[in-house]
PDB file of N, CA and C in Angstrom:
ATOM      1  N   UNK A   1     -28.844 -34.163  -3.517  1.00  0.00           N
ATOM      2  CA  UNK A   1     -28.219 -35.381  -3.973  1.00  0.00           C
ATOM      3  C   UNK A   1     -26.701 -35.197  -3.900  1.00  0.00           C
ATOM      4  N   UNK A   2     -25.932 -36.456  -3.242  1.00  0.00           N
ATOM      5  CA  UNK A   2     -24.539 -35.927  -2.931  1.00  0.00           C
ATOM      6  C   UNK A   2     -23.932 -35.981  -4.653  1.00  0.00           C
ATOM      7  N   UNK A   3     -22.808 -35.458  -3.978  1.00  0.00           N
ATOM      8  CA  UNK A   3     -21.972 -35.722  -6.033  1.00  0.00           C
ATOM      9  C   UNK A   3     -20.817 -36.822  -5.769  1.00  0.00           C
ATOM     10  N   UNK A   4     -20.711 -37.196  -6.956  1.00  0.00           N
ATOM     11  CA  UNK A   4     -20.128 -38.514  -6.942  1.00  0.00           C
ATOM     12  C   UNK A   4     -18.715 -38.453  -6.591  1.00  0.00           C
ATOM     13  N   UNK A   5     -17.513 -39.399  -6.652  1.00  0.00           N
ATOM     14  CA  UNK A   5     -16.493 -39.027  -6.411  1.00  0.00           C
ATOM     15  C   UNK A   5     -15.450 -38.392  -7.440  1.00  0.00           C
ATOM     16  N   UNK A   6     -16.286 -39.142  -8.614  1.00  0.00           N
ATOM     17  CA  UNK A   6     -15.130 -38.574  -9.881  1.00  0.00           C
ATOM     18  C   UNK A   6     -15.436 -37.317  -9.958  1.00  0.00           C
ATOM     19  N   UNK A   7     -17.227 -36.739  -9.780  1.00  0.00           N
ATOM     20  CA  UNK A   7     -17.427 -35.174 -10.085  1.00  0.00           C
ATOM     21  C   UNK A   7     -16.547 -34.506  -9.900  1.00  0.00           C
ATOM     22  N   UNK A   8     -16.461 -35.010  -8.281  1.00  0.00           N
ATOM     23  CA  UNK A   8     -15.897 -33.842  -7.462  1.00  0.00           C
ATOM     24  C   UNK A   8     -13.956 -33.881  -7.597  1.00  0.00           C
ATOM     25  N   UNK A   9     -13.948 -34.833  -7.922  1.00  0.00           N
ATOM     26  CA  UNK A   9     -12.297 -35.038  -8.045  1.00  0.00           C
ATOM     27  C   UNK A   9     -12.016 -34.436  -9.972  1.00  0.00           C
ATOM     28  N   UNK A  10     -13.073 -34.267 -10.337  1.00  0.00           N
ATOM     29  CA  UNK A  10     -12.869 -33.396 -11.561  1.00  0.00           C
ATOM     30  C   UNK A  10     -13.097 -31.780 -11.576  1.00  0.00           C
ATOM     31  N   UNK A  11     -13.900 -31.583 -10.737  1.00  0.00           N
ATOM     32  CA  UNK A  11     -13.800 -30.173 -10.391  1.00  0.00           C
ATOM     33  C   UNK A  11     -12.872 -29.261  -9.511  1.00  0.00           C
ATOM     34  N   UNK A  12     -12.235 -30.227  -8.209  1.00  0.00           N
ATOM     35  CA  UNK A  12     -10.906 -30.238  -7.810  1.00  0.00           C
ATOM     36  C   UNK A  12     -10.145 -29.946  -8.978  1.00  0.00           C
ATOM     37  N   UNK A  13      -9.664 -30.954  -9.951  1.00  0.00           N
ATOM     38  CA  UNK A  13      -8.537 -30.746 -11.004  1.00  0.00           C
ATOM     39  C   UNK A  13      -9.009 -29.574 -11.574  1.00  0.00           C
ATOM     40  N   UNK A  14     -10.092 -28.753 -12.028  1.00  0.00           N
ATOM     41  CA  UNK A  14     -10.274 -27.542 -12.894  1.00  0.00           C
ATOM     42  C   UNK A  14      -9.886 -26.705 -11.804  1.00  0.00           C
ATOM     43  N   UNK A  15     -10.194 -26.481 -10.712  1.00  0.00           N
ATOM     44  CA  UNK A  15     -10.237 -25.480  -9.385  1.00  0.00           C
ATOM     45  C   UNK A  15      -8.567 -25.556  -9.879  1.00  0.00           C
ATOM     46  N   UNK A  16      -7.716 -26.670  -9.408  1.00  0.00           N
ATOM     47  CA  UNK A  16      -6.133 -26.382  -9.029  1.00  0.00           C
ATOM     48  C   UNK A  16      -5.771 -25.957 -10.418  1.00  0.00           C
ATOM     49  N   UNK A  17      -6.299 -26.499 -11.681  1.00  0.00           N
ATOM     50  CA  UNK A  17      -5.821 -25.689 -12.993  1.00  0.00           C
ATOM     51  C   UNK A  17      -5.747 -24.382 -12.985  1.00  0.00           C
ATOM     52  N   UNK A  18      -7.388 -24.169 -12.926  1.00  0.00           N
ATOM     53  CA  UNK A  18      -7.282 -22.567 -12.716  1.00  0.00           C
ATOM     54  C   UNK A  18      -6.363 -21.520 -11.780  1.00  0.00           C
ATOM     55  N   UNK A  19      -6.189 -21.809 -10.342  1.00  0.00           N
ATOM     56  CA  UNK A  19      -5.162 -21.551  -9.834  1.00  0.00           C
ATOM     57  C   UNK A  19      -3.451 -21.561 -10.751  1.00  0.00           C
ATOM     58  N   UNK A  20      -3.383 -22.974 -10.673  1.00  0.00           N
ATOM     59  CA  UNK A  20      -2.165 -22.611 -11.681  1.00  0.00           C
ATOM     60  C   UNK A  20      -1.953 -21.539 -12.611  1.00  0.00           C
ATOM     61  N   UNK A  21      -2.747 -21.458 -13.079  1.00  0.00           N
ATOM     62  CA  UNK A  21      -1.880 -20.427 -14.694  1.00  0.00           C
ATOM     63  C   UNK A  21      -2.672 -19.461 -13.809  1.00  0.00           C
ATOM     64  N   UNK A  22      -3.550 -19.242 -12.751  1.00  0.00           N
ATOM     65  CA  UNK A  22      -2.907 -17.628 -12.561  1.00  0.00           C
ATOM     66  C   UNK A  22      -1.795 -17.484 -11.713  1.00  0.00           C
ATOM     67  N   UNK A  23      -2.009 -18.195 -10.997  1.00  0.00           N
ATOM     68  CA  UNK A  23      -0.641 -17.928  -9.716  1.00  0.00           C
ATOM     69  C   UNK A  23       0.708 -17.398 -10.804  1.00  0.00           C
ATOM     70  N   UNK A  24       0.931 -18.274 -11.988  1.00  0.00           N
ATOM     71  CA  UNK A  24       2.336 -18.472 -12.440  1.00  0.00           C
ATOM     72  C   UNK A  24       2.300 -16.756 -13.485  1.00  0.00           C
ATOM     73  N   UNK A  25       1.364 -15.685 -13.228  1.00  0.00           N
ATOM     74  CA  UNK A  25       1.714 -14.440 -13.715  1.00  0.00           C
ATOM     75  C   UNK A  25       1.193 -13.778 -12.532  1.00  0.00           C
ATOM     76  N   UNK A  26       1.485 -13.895 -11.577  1.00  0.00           N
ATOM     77  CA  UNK A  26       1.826 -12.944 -10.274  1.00  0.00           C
ATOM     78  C   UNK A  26       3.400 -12.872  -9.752  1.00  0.00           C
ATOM     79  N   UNK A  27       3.432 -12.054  -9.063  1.00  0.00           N
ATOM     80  CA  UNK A  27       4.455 -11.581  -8.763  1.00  0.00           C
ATOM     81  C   UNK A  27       4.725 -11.579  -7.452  1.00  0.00           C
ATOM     82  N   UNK A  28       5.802 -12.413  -6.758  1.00  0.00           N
ATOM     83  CA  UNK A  28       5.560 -12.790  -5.285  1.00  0.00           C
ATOM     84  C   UNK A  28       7.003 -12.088  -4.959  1.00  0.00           C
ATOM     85  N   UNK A  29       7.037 -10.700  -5.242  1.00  0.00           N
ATOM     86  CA  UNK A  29       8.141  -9.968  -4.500  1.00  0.00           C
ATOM     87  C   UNK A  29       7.666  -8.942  -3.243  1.00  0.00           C
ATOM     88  N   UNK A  30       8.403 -10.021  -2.352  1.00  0.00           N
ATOM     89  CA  UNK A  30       8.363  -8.672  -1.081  1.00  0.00           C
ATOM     90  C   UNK A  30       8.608  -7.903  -0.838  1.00  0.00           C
ATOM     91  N   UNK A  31       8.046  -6.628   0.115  1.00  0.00           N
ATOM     92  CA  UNK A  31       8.302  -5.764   0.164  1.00  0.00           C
ATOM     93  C   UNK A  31       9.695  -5.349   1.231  1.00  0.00           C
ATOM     94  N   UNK A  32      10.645  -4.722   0.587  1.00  0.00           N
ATOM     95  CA  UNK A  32      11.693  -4.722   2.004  1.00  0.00           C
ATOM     96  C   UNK A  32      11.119  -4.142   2.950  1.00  0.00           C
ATOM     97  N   UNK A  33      11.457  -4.249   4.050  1.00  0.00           N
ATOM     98  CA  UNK A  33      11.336  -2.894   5.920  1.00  0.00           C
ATOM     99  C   UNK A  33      11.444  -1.601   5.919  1.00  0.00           C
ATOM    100  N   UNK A  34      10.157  -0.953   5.450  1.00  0.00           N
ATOM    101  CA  UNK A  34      10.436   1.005   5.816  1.00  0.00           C
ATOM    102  C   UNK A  34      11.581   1.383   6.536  1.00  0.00           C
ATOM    103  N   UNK A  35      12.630   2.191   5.834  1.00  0.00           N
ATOM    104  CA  UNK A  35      13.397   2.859   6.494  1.00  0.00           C
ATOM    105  C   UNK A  35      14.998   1.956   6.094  1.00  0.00           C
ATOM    106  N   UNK A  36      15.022   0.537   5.581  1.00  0.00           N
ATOM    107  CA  UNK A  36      16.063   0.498   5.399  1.00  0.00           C
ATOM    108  C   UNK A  36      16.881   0.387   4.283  1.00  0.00           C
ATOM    109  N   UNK A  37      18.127   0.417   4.119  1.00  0.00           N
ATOM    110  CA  UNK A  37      18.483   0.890   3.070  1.00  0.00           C
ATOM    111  C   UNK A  37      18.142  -0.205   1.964  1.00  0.00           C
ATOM    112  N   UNK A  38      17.781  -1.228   1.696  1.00  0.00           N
ATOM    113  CA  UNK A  38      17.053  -2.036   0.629  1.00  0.00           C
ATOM    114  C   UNK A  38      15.850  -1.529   0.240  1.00  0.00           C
ATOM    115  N   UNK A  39      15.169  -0.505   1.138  1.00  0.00           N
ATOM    116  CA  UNK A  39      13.703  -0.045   0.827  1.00  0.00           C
ATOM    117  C   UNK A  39      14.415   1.123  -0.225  1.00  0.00           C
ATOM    118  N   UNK A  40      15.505   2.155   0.675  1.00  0.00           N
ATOM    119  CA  UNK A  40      15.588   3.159   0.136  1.00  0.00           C
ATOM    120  C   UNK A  40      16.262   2.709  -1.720  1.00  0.00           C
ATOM    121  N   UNK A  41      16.736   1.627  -1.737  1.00  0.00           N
ATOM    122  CA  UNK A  41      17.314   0.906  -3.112  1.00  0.00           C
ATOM    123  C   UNK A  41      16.294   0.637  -4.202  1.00  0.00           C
ATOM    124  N   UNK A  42      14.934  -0.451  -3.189  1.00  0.00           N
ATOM    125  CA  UNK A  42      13.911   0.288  -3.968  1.00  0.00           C
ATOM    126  C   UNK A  42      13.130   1.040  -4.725  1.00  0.00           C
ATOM    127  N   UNK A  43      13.142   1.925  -3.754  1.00  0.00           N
ATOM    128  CA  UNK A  43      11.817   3.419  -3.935  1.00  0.00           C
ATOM    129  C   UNK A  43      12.289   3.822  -5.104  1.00  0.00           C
ATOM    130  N   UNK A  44      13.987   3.786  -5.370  1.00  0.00           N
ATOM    131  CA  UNK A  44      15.150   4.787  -5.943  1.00  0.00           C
ATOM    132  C   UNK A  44      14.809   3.973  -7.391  1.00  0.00           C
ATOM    133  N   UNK A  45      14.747   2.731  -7.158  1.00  0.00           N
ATOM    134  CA  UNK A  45      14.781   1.942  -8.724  1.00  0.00           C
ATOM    135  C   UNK A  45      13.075   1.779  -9.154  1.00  0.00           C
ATOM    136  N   UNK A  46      12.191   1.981  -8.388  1.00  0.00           N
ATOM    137  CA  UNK A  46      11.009   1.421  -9.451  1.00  0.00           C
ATOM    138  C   UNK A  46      10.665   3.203  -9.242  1.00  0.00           C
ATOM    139  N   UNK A  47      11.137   4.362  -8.753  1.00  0.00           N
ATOM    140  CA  UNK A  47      10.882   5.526  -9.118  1.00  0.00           C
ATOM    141  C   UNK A  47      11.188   5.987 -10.589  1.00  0.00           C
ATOM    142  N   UNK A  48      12.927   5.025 -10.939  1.00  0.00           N
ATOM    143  CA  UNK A  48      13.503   5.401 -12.272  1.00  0.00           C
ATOM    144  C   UNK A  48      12.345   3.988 -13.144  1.00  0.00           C
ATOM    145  N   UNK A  49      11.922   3.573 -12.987  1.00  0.00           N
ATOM    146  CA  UNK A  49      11.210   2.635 -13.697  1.00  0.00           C
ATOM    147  C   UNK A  49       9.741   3.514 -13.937  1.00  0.00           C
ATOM    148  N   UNK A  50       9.098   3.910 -13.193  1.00  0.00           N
ATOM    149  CA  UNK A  50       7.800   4.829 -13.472  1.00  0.00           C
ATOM    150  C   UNK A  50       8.619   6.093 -14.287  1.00  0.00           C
ATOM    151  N   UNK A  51       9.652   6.647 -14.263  1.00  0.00           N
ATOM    152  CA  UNK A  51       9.927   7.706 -15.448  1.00  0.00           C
ATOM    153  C   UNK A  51      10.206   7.229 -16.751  1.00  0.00           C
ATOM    154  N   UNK A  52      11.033   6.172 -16.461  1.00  0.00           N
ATOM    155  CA  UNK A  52      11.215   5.514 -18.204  1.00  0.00           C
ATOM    156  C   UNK A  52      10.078   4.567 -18.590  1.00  0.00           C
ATOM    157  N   UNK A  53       8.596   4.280 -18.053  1.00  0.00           N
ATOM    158  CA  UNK A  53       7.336   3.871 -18.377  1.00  0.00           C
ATOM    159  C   UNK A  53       6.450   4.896 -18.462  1.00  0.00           C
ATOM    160  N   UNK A  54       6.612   6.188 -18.583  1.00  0.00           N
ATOM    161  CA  UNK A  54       5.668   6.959 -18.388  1.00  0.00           C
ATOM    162  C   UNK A  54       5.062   7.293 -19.790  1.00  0.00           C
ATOM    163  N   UNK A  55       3.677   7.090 -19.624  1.00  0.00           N
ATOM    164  CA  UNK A  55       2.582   7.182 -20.327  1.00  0.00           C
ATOM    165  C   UNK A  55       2.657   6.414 -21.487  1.00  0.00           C
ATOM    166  N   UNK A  56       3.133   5.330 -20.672  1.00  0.00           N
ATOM    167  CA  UNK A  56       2.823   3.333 -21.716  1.00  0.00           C
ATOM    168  C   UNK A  56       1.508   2.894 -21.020  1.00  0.00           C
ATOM    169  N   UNK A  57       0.594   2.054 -21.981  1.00  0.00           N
ATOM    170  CA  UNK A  57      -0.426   1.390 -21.093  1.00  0.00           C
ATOM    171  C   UNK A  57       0.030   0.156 -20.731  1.00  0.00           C
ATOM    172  N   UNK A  58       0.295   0.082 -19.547  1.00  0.00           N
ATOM    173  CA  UNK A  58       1.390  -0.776 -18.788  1.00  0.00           C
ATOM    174  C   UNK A  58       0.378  -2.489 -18.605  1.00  0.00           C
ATOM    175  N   UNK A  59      -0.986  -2.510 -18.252  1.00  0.00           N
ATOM    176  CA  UNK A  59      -1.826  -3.749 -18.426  1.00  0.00           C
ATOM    177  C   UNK A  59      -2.754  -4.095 -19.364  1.00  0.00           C
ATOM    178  N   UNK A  60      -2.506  -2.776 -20.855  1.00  0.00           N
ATOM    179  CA  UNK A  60      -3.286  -3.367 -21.687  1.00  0.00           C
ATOM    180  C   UNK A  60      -2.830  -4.470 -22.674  1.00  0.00           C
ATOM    181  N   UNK A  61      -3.985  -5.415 -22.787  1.00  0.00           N
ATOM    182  CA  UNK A  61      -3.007  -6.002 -23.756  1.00  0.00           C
ATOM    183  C   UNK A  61      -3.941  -6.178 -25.173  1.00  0.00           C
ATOM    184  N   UNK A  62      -3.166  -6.926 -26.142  1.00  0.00           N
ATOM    185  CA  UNK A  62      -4.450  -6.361 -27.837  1.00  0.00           C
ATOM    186  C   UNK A  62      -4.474  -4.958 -28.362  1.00  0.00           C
ATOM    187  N   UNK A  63      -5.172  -4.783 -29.582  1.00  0.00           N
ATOM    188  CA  UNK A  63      -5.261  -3.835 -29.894  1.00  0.00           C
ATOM    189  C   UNK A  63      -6.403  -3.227 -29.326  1.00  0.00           C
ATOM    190  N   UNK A  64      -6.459  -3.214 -28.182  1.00  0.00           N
ATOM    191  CA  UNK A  64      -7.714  -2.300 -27.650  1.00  0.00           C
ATOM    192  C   UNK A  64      -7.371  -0.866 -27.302  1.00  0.00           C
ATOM    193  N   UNK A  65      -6.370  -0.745 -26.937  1.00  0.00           N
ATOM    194  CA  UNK A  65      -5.867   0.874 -26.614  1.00  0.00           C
ATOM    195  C   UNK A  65      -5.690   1.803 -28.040  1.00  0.00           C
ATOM    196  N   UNK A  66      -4.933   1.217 -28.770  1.00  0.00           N
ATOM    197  CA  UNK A  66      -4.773   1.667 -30.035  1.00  0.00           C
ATOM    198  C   UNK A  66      -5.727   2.316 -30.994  1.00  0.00           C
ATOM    199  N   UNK A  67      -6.906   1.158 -30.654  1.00  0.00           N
ATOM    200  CA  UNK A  67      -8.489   1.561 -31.304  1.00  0.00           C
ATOM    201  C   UNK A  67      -8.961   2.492 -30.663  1.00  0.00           C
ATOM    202  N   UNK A  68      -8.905   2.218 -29.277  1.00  0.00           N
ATOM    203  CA  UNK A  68      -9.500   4.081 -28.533  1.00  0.00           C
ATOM    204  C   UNK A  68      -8.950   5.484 -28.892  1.00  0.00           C
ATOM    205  N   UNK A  69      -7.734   4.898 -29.002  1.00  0.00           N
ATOM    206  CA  UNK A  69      -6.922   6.324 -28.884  1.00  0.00           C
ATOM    207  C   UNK A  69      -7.129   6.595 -30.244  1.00  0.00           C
ATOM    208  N   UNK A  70      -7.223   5.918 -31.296  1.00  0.00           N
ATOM    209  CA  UNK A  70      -7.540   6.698 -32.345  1.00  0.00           C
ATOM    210  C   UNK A  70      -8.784   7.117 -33.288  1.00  0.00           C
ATOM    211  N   UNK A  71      -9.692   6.412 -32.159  1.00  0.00           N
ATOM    212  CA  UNK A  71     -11.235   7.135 -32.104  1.00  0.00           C
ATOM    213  C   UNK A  71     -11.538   8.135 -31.841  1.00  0.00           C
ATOM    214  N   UNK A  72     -10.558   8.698 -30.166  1.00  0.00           N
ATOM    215  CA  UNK A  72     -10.834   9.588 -29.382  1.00  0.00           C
ATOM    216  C   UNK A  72     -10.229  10.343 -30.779  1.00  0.00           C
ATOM    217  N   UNK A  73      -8.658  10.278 -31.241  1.00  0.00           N
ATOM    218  CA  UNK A  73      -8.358  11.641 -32.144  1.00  0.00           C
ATOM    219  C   UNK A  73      -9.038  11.886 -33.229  1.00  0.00           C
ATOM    220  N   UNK A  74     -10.012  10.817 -33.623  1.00  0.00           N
ATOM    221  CA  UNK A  74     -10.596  11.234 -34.947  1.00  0.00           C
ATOM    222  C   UNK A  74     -11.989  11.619 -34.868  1.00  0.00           C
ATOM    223  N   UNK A  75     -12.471  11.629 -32.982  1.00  0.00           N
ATOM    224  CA  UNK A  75     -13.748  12.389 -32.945  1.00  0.00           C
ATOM    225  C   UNK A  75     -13.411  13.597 -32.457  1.00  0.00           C
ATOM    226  N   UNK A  76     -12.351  13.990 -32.131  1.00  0.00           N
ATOM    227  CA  UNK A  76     -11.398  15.250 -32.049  1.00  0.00           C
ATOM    228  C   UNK A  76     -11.504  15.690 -33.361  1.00  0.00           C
ATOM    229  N   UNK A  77     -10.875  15.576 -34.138  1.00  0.00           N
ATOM    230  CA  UNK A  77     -10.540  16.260 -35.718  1.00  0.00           C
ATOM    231  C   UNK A  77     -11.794  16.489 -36.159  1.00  0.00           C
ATOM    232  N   UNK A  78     -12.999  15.427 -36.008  1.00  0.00           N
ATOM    233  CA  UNK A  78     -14.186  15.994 -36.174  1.00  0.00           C
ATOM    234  C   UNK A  78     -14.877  16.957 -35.796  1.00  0.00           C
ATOM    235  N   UNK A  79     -14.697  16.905 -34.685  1.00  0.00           N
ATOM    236  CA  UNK A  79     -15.581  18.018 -33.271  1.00  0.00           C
ATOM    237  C   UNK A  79     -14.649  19.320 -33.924  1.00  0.00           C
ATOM    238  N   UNK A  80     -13.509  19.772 -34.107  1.00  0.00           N
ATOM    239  CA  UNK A  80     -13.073  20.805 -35.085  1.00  0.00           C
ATOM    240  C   UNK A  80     -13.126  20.902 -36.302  1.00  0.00           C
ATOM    241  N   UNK A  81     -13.008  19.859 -37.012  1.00  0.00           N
ATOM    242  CA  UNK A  81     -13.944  20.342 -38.462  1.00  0.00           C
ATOM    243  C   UNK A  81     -15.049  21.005 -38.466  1.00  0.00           C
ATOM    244  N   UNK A  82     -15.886  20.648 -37.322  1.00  0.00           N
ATOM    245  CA  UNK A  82     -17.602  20.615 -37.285  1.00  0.00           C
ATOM    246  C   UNK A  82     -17.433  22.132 -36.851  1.00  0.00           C
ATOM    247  N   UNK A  83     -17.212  22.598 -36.012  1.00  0.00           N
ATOM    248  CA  UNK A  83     -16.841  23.562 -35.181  1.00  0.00           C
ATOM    249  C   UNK A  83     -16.771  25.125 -36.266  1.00  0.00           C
ATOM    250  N   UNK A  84     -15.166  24.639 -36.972  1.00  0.00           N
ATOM    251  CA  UNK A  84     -14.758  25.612 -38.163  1.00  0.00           C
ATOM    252  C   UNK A  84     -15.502  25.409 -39.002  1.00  0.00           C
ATOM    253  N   UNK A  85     -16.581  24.805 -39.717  1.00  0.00           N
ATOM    254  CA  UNK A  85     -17.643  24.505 -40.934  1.00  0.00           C
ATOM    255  C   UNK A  85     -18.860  25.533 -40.232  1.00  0.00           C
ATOM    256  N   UNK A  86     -19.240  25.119 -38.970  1.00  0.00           N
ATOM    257  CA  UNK A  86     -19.974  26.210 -38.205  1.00  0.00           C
ATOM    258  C   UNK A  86     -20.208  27.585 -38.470  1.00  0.00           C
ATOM    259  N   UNK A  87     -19.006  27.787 -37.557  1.00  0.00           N
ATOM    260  CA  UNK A  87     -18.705  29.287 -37.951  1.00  0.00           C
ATOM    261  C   UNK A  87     -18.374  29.969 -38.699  1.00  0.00           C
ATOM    262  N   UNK A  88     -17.821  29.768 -40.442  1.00  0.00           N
ATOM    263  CA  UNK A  88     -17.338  30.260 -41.515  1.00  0.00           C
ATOM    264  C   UNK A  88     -18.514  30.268 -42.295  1.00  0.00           C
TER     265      UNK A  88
END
């Protein structure tokens, strides 16, 4: 059964919505030409950008990292409690 015209001109509008709000958190920077000195300006600046980001969770977002990481240390502190209770 075909679909009507409004269907489809309403599912069009959700399709281009959806597009919208992602397109508008991408990042449409090009890449300069291997070898010239805008590349080498580059490499030089998002190299100093990966040292002053290093070991941030750079795409998490929420408290979801926070909750791991302090699961992982408190089944750590356990796994050595358990460990030293063991053996003494």
């Amino acid at each position: 059964m075909a679909k009507s015209k409004k269907t489809k001109q309403r599912a069009h509008e959700a399709r281009a919505a959806r597009h919208q709000s992602k397109a508008s958190h991408k990042s449409h920077d090009h890449l300069p030409k291997v070898g010239t000195p805008a590349d080498n300006a580059y490499r030089l600046r998002r190299s100093r950008e990966d040292l002053v980001a290093f070991g941030e969770f750079r795409n998490s977002r929420g408290p979801t990292p926070v909750i791991i990481a302090v699961l992982v240390g408190l089944l750590f502190v356990l796994g050595i409690l358990a460990w030293v209770l063991f053996f003494i």
